[in-house]
PDB file of N, CA and C in Angstrom:
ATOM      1  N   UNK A   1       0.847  -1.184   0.000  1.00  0.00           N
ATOM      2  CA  UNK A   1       0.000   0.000   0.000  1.00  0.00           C
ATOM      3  C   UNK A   1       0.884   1.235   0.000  1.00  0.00           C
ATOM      4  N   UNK A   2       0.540   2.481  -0.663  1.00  0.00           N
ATOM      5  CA  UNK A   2       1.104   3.622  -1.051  1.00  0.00           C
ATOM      6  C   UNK A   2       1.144   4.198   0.688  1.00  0.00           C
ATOM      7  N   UNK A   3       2.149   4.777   0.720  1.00  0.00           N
ATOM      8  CA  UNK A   3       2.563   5.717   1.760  1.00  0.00           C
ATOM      9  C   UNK A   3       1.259   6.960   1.291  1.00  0.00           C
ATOM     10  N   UNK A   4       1.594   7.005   0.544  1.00  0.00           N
ATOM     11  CA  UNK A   4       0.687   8.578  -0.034  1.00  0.00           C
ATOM     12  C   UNK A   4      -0.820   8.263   0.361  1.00  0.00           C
ATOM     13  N   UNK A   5      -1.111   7.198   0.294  1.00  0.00           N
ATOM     14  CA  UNK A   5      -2.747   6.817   0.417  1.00  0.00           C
ATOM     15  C   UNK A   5      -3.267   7.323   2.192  1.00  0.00           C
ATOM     16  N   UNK A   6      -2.463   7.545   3.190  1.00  0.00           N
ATOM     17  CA  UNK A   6      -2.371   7.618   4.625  1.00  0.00           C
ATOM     18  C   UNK A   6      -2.182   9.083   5.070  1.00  0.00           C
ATOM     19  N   UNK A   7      -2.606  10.169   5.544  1.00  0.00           N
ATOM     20  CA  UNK A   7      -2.371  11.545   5.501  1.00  0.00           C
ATOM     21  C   UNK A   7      -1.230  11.281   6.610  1.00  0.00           C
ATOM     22  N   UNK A   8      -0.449  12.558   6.367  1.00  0.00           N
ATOM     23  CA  UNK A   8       0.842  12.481   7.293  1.00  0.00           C
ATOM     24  C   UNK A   8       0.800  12.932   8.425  1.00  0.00           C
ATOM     25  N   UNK A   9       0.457  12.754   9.803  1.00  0.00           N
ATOM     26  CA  UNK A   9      -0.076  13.025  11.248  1.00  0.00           C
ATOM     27  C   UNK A   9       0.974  12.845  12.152  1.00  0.00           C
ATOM     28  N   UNK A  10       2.131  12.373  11.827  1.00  0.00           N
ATOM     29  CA  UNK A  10       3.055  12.699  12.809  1.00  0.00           C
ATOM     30  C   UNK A  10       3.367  13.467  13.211  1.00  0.00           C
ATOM     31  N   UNK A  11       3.381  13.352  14.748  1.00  0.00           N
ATOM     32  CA  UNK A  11       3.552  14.981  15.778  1.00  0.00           C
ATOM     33  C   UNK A  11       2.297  15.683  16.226  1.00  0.00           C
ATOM     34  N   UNK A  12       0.901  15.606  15.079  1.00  0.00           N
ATOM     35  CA  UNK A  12      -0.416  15.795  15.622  1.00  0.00           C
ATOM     36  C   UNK A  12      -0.540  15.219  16.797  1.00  0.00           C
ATOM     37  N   UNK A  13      -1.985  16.311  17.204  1.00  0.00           N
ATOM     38  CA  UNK A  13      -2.616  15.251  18.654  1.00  0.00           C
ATOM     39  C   UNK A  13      -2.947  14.031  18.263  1.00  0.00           C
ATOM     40  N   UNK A  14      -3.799  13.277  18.770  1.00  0.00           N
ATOM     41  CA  UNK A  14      -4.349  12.433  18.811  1.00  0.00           C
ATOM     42  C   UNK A  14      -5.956  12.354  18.403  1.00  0.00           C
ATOM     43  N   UNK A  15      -6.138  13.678  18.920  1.00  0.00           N
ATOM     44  CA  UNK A  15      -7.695  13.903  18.816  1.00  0.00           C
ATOM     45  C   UNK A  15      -8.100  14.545  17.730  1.00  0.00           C
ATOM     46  N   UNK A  16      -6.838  15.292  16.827  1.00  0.00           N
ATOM     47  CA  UNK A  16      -7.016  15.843  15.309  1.00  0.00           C
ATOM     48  C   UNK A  16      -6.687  14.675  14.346  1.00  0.00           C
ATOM     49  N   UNK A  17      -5.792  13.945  14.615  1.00  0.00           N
ATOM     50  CA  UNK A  17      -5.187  12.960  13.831  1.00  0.00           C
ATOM     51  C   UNK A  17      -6.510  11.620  13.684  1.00  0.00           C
ATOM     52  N   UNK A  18      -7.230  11.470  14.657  1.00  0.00           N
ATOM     53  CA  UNK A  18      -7.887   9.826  14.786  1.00  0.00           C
ATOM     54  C   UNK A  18      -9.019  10.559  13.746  1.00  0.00           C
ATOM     55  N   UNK A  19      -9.709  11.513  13.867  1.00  0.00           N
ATOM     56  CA  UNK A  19     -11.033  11.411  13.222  1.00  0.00           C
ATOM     57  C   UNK A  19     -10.328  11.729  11.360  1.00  0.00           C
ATOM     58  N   UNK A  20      -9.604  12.253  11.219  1.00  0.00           N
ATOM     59  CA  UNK A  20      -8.619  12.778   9.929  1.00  0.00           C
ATOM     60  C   UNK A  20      -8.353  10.963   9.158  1.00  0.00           C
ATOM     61  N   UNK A  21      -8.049  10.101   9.910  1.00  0.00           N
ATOM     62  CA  UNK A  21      -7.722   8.514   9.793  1.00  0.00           C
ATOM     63  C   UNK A  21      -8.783   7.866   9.529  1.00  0.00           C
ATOM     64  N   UNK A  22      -9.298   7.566  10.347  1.00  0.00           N
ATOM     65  CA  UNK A  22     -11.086   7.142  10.268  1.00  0.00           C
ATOM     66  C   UNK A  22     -11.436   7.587   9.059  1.00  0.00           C
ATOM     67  N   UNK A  23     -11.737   8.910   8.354  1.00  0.00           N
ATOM     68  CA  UNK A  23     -12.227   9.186   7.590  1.00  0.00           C
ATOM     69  C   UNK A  23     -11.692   8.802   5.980  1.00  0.00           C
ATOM     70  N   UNK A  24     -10.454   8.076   6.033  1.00  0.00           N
ATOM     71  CA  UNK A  24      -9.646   7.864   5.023  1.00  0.00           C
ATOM     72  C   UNK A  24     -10.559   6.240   4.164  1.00  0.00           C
ATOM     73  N   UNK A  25     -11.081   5.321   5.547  1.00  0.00           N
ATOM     74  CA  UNK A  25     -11.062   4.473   5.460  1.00  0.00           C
ATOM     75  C   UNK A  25     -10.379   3.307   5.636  1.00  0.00           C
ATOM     76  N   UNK A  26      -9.285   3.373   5.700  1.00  0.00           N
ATOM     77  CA  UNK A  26      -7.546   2.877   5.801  1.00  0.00           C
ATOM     78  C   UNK A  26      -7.471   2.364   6.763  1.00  0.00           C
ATOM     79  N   UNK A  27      -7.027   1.122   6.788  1.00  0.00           N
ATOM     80  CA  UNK A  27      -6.431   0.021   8.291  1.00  0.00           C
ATOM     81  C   UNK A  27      -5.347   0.866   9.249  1.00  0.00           C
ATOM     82  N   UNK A  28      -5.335   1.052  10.695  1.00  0.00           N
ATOM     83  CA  UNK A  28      -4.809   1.487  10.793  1.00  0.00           C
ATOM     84  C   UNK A  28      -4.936   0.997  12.313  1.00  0.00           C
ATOM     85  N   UNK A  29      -3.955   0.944  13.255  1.00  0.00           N
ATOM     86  CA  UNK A  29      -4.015   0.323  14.635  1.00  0.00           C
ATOM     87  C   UNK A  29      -2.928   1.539  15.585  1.00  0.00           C
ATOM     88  N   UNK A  30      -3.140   1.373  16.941  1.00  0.00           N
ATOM     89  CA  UNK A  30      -2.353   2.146  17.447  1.00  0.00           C
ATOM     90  C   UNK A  30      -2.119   1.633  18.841  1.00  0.00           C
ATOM     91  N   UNK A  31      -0.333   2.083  19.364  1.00  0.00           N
ATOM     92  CA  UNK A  31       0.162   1.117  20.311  1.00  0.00           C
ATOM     93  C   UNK A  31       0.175   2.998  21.675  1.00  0.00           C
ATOM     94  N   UNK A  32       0.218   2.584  22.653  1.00  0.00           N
ATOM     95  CA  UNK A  32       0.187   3.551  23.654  1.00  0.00           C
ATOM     96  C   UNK A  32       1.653   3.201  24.340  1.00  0.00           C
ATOM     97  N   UNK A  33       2.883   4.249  23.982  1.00  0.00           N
ATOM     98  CA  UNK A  33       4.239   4.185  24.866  1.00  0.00           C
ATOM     99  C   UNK A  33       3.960   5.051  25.751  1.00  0.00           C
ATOM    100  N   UNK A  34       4.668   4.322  27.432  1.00  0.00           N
ATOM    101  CA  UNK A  34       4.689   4.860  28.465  1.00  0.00           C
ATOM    102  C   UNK A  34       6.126   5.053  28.553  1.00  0.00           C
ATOM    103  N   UNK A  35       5.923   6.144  29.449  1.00  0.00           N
ATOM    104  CA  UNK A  35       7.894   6.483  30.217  1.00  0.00           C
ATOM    105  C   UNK A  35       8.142   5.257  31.106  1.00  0.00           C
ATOM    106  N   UNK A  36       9.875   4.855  31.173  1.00  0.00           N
ATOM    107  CA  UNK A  36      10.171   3.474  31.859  1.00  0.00           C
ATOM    108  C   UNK A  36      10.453   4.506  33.136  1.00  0.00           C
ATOM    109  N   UNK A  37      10.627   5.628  33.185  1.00  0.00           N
ATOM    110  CA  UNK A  37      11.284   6.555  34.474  1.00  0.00           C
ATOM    111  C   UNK A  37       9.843   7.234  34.971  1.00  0.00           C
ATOM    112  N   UNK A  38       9.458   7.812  36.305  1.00  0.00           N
ATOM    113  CA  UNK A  38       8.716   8.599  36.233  1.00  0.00           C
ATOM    114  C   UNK A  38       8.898  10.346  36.808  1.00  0.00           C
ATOM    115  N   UNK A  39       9.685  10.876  35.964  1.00  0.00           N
ATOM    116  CA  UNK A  39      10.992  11.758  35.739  1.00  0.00           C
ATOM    117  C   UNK A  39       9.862  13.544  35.252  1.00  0.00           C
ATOM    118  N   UNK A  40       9.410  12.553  34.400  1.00  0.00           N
ATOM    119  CA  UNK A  40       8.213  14.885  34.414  1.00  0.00           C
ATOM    120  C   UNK A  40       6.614  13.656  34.335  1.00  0.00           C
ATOM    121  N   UNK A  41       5.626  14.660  34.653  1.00  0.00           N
ATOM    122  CA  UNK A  41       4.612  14.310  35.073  1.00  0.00           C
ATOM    123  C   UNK A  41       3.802  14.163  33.498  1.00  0.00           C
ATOM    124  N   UNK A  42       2.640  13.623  33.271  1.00  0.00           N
ATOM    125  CA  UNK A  42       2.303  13.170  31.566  1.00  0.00           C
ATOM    126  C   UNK A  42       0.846  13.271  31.887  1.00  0.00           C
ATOM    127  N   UNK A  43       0.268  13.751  31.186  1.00  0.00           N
ATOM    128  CA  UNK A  43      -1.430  14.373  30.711  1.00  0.00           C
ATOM    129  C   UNK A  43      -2.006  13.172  29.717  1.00  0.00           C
ATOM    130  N   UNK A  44      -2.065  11.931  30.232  1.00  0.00           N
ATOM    131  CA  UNK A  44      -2.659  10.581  29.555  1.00  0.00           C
ATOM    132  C   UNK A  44      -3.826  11.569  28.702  1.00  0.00           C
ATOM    133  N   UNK A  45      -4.664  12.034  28.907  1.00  0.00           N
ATOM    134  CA  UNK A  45      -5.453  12.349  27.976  1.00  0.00           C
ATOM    135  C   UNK A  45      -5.436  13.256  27.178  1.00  0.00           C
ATOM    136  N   UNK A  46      -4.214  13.632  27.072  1.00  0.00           N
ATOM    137  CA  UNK A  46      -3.509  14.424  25.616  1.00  0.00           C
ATOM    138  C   UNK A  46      -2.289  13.584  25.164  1.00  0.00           C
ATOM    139  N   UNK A  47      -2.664  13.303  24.070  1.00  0.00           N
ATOM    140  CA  UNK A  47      -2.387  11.985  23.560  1.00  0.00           C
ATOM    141  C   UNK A  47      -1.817  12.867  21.665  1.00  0.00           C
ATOM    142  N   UNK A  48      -0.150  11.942  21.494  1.00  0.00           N
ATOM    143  CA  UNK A  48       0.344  12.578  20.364  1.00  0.00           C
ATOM    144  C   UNK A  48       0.546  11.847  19.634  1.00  0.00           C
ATOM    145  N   UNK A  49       0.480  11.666  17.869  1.00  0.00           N
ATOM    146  CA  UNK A  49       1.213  10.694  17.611  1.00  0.00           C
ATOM    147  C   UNK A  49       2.741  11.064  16.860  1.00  0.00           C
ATOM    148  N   UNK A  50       3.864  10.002  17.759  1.00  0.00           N
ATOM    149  CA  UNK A  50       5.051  10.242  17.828  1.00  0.00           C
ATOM    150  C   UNK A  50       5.776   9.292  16.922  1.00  0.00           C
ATOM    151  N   UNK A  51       4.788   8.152  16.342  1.00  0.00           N
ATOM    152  CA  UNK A  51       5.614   7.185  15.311  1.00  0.00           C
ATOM    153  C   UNK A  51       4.603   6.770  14.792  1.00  0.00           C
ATOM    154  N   UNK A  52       4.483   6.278  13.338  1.00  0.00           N
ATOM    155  CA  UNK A  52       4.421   5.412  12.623  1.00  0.00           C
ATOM    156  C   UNK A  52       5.280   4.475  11.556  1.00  0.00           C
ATOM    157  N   UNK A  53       4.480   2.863  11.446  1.00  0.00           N
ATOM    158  CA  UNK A  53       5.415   1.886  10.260  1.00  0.00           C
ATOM    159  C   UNK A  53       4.097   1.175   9.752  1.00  0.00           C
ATOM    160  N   UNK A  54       4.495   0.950   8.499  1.00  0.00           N
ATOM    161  CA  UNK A  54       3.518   0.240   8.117  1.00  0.00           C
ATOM    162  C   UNK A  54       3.693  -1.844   7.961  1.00  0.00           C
ATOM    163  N   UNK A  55       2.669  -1.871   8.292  1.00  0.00           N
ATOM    164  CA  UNK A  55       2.866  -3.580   8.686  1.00  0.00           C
ATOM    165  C   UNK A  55       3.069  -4.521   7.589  1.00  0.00           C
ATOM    166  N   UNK A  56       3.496  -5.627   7.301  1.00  0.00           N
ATOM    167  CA  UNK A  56       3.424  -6.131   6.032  1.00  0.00           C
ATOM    168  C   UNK A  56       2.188  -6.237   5.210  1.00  0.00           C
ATOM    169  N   UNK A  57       0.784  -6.367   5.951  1.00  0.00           N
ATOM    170  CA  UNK A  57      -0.643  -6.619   5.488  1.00  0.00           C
ATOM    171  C   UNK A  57      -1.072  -5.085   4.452  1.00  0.00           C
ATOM    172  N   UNK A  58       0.262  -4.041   4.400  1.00  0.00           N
ATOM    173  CA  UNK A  58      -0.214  -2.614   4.532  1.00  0.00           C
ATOM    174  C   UNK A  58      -0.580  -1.193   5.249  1.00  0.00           C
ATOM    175  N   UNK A  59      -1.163  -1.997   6.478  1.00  0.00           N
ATOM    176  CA  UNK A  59      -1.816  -1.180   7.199  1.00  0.00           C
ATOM    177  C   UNK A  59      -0.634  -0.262   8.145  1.00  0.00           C
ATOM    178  N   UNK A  60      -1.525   0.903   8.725  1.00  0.00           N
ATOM    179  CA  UNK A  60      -0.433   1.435   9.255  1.00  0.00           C
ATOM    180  C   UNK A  60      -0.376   1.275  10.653  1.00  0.00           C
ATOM    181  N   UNK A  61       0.202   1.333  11.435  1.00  0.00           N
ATOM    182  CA  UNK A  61       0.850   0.967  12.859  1.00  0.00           C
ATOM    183  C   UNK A  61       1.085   2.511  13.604  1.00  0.00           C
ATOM    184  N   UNK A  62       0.438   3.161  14.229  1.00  0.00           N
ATOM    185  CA  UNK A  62       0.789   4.334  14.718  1.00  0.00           C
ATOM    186  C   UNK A  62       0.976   4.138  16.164  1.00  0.00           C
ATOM    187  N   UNK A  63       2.673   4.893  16.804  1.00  0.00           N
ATOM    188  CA  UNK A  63       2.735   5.111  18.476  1.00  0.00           C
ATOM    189  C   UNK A  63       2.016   6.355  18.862  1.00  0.00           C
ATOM    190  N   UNK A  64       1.456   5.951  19.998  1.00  0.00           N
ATOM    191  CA  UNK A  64       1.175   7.399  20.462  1.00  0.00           C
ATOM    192  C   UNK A  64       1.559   7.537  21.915  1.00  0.00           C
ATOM    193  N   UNK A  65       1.943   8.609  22.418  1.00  0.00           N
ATOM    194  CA  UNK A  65       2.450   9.008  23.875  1.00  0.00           C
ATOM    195  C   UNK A  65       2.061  10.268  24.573  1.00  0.00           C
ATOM    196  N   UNK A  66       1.801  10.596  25.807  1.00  0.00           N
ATOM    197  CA  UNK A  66       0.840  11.073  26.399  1.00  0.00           C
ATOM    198  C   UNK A  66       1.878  12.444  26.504  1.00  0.00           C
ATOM    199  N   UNK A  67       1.505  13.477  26.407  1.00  0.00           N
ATOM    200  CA  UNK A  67       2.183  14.797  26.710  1.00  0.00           C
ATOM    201  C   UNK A  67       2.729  15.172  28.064  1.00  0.00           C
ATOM    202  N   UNK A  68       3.825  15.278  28.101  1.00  0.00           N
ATOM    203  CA  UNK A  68       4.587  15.657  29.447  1.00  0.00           C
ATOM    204  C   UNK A  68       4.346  16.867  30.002  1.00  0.00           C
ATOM    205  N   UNK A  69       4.149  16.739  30.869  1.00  0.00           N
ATOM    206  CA  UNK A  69       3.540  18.328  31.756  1.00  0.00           C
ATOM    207  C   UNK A  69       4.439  19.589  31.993  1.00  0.00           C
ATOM    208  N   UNK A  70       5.823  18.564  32.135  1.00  0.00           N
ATOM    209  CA  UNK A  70       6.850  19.584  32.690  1.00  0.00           C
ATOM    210  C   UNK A  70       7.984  18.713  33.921  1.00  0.00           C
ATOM    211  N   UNK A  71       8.413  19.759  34.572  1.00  0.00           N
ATOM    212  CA  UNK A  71       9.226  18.857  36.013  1.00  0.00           C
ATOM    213  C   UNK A  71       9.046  19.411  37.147  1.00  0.00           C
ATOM    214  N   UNK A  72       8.845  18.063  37.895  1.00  0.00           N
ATOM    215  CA  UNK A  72       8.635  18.437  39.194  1.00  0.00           C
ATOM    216  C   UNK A  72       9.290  18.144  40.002  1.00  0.00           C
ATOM    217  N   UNK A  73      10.002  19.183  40.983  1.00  0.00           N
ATOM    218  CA  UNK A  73      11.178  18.957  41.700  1.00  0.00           C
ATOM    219  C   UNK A  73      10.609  18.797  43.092  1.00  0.00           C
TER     220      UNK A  73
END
């Protein structure tokens, strides 16, 4: 499947990017990365997407990860 067929959403939210996808029609799945440290504080429900690959079937594979708040000392 064409790269071109998939609009390019990397770095979008989550919440501009999913309905933009959906609407394509296009297979498309998504994995949720957490921090292994808990080092700045993260807003789970602002949600980015920070990667995609596409799978052998075509479809695309998007990471998404929750926005960091900042640091707290």
């Amino acid at each position: 499947m064409s790269a071109a067929k998939y609009p390019d959403v990397i770095g979008w939210p989550w919440q501009r990017a999913e309905p933009l996808l959906r609407d394509t029609g296009l297979s498309y799945q998504t994995e949720l990365v957490r921090p292994t440290k808990h080092f700045f504080p993260i807003d789970e429900k602002q949600l980015y997407v920070v990667g995609g690959r596409y799978a052998p079937d075509g479809s695309l594979k998007l990471t998404l990860a929750a926005k960091a708040l900042g640091r707290v000392d």
